[in-house]
C-alpha atoms as a PDB file:
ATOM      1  CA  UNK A   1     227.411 116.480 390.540  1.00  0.00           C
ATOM      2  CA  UNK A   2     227.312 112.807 391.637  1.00  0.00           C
ATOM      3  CA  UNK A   3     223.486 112.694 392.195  1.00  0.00           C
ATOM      4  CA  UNK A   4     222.479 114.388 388.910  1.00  0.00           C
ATOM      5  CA  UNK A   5     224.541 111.704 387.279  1.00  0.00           C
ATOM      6  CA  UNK A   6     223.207 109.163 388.940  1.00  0.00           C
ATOM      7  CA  UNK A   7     219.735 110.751 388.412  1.00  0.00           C
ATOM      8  CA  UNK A   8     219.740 110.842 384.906  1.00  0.00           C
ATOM      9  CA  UNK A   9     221.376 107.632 384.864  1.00  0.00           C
ATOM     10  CA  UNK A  10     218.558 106.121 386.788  1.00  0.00           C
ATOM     11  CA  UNK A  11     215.682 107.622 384.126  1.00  0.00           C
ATOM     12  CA  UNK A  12     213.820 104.844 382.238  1.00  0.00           C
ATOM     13  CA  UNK A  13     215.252 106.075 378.761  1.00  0.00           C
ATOM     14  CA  UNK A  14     217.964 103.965 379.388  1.00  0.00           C
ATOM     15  CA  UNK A  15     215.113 101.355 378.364  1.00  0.00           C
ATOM     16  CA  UNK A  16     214.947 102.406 375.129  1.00  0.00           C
ATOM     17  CA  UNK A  17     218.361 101.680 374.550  1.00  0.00           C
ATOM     18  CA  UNK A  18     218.069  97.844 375.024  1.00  0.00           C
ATOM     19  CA  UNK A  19     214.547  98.349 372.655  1.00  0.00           C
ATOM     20  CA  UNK A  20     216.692 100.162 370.132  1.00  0.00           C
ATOM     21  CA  UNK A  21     219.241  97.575 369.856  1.00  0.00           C
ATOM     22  CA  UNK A  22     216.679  94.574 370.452  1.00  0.00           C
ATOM     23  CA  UNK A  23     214.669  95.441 367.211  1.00  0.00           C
ATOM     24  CA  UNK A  24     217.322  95.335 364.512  1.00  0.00           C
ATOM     25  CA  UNK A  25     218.693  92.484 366.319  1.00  0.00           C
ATOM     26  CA  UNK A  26     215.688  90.526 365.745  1.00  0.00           C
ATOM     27  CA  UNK A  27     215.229  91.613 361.976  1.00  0.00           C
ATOM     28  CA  UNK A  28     218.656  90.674 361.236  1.00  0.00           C
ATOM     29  CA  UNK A  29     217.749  87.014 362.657  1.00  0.00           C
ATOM     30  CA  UNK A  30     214.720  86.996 360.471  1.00  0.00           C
ATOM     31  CA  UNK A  31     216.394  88.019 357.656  1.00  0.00           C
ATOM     32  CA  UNK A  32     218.890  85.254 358.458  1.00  0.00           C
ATOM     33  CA  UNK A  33     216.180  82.586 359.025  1.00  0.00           C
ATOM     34  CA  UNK A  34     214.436  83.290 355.924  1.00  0.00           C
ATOM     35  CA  UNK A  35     217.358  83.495 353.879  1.00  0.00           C
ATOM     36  CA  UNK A  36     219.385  80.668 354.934  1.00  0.00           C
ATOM     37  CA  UNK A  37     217.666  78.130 357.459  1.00  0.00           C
ATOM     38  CA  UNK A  38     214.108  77.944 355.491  1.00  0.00           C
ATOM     39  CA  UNK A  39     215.791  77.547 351.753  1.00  0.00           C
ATOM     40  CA  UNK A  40     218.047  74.419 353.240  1.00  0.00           C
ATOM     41  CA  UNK A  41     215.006  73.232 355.253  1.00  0.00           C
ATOM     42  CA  UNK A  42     212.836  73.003 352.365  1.00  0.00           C
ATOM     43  CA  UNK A  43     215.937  71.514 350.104  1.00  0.00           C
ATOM     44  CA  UNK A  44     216.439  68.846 352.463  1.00  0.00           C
ATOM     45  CA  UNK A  45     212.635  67.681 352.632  1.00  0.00           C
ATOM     46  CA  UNK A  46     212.790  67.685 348.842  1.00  0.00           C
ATOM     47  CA  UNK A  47     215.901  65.729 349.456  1.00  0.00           C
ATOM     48  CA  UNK A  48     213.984  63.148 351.838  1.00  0.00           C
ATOM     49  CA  UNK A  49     210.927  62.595 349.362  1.00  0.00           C
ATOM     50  CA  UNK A  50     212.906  62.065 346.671  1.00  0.00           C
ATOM     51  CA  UNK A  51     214.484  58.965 348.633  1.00  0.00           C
ATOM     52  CA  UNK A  52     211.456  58.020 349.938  1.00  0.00           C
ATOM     53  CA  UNK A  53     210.399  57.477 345.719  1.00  0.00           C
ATOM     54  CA  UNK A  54     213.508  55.544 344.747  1.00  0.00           C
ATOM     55  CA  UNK A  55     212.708  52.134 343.611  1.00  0.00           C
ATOM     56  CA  UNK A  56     214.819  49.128 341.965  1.00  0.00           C
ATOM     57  CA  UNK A  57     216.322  50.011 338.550  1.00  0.00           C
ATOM     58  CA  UNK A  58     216.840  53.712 339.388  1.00  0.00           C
ATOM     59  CA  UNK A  59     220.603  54.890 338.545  1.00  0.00           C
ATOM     60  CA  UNK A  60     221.546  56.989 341.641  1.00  0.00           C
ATOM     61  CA  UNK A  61     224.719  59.077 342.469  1.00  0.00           C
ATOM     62  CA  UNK A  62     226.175  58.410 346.192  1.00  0.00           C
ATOM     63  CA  UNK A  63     227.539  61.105 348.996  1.00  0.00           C
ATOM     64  CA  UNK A  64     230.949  59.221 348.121  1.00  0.00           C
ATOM     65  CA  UNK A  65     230.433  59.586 344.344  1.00  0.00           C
ATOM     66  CA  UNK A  66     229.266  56.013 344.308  1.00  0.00           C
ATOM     67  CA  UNK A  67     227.450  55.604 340.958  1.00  0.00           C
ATOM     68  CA  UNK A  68     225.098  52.510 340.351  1.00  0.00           C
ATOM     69  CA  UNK A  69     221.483  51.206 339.714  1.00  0.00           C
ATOM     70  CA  UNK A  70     219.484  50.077 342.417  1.00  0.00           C
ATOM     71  CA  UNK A  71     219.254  46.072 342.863  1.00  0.00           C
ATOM     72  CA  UNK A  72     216.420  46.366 345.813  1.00  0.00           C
ATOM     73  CA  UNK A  73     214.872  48.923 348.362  1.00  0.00           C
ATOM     74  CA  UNK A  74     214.925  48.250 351.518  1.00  0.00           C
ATOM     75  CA  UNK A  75     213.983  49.579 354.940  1.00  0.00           C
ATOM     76  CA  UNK A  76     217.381  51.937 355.561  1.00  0.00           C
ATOM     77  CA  UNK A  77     219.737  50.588 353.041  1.00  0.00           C
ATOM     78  CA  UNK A  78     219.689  49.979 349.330  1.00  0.00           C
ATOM     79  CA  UNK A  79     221.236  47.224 347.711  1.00  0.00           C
ATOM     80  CA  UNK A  80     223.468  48.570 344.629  1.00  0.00           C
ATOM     81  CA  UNK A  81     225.235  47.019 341.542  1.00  0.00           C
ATOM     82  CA  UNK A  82     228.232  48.947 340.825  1.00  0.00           C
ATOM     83  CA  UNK A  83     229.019  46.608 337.800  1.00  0.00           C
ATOM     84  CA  UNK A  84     228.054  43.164 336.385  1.00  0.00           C
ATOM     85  CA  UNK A  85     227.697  40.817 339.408  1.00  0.00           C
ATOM     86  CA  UNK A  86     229.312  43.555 341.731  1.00  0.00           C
ATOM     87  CA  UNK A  87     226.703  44.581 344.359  1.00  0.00           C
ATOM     88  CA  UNK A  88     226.999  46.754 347.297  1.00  0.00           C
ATOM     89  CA  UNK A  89     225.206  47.478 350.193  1.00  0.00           C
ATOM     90  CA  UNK A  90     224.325  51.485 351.011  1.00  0.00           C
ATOM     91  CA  UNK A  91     222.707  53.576 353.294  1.00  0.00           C
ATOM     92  CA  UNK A  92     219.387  55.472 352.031  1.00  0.00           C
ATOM     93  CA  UNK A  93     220.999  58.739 353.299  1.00  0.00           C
ATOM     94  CA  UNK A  94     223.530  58.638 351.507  1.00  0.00           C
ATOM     95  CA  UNK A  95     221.725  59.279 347.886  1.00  0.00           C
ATOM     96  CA  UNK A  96     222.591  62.690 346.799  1.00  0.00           C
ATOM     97  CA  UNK A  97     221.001  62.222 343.418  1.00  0.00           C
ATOM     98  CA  UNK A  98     218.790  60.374 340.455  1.00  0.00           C
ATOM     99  CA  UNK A  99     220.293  60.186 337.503  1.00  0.00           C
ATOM    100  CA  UNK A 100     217.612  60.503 334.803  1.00  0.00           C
ATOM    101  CA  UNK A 101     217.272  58.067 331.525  1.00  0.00           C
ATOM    102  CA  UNK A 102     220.856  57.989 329.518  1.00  0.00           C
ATOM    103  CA  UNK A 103     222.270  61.031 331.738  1.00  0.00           C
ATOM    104  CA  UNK A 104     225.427  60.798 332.427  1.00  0.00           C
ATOM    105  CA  UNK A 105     226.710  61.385 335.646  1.00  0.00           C
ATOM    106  CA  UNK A 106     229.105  64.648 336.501  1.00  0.00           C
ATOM    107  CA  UNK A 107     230.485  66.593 339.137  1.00  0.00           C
ATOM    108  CA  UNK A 108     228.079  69.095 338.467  1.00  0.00           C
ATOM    109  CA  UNK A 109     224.993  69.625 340.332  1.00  0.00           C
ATOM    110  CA  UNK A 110     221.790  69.767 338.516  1.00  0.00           C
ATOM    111  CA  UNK A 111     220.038  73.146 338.018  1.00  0.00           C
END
């Protein structure tokens, strides 16, 4: 009994076991990486540009809910007034958002 086991054990449909379980294994991942990874890819290169395009005079909402209008661009940082006289000193990274002519600014994200 032991060497019939071990001969049928031995037989190279055990192969198509690891293929069987390989395949849906790698649809699931593309599934995944079209689904999830390519949207937020795409999201954050929007994100990036739109940075890239602020200039001075722009009202822009922070990562820390920071709300002001841009003073002056520069390299990394921007250079915000918060109020009258009151300016601050932020990283470009940390814009979430561009608050558009008279909008005013919520908790809400824009659709």
């Amino acid at each position: 009994m032991t060497a019939s086991f071990l001969a049928q054990a031995a037989q190279p449909g055990g192969a198509a076991g690891i293929g069987g379980m390989l395949f849906p294994m790698i649809l699931v991942f593309g599934l995944f990486y079209f689904m999830m990874i390519r949207p937020q890819q795409r999201k954050e290169k929007e994100r990036l540009r739109m940075i890239a395009e602020l200039r001075a005079g722009q009202r822009v909402v922070f990562a820390g809910g920071l709300i002001g209008t841009i003073a002056e661009a520069r390299d990394t940082t921007f250079v915000i007034e918060i109020a009258p006289k009151v300016s601050v000193e932020v990283a470009r990274a940390a814009v979430t958002r561009v608050l558009k002519e008279g909008e005013a600014a919520t908790l809400d994200e824009p659709r």
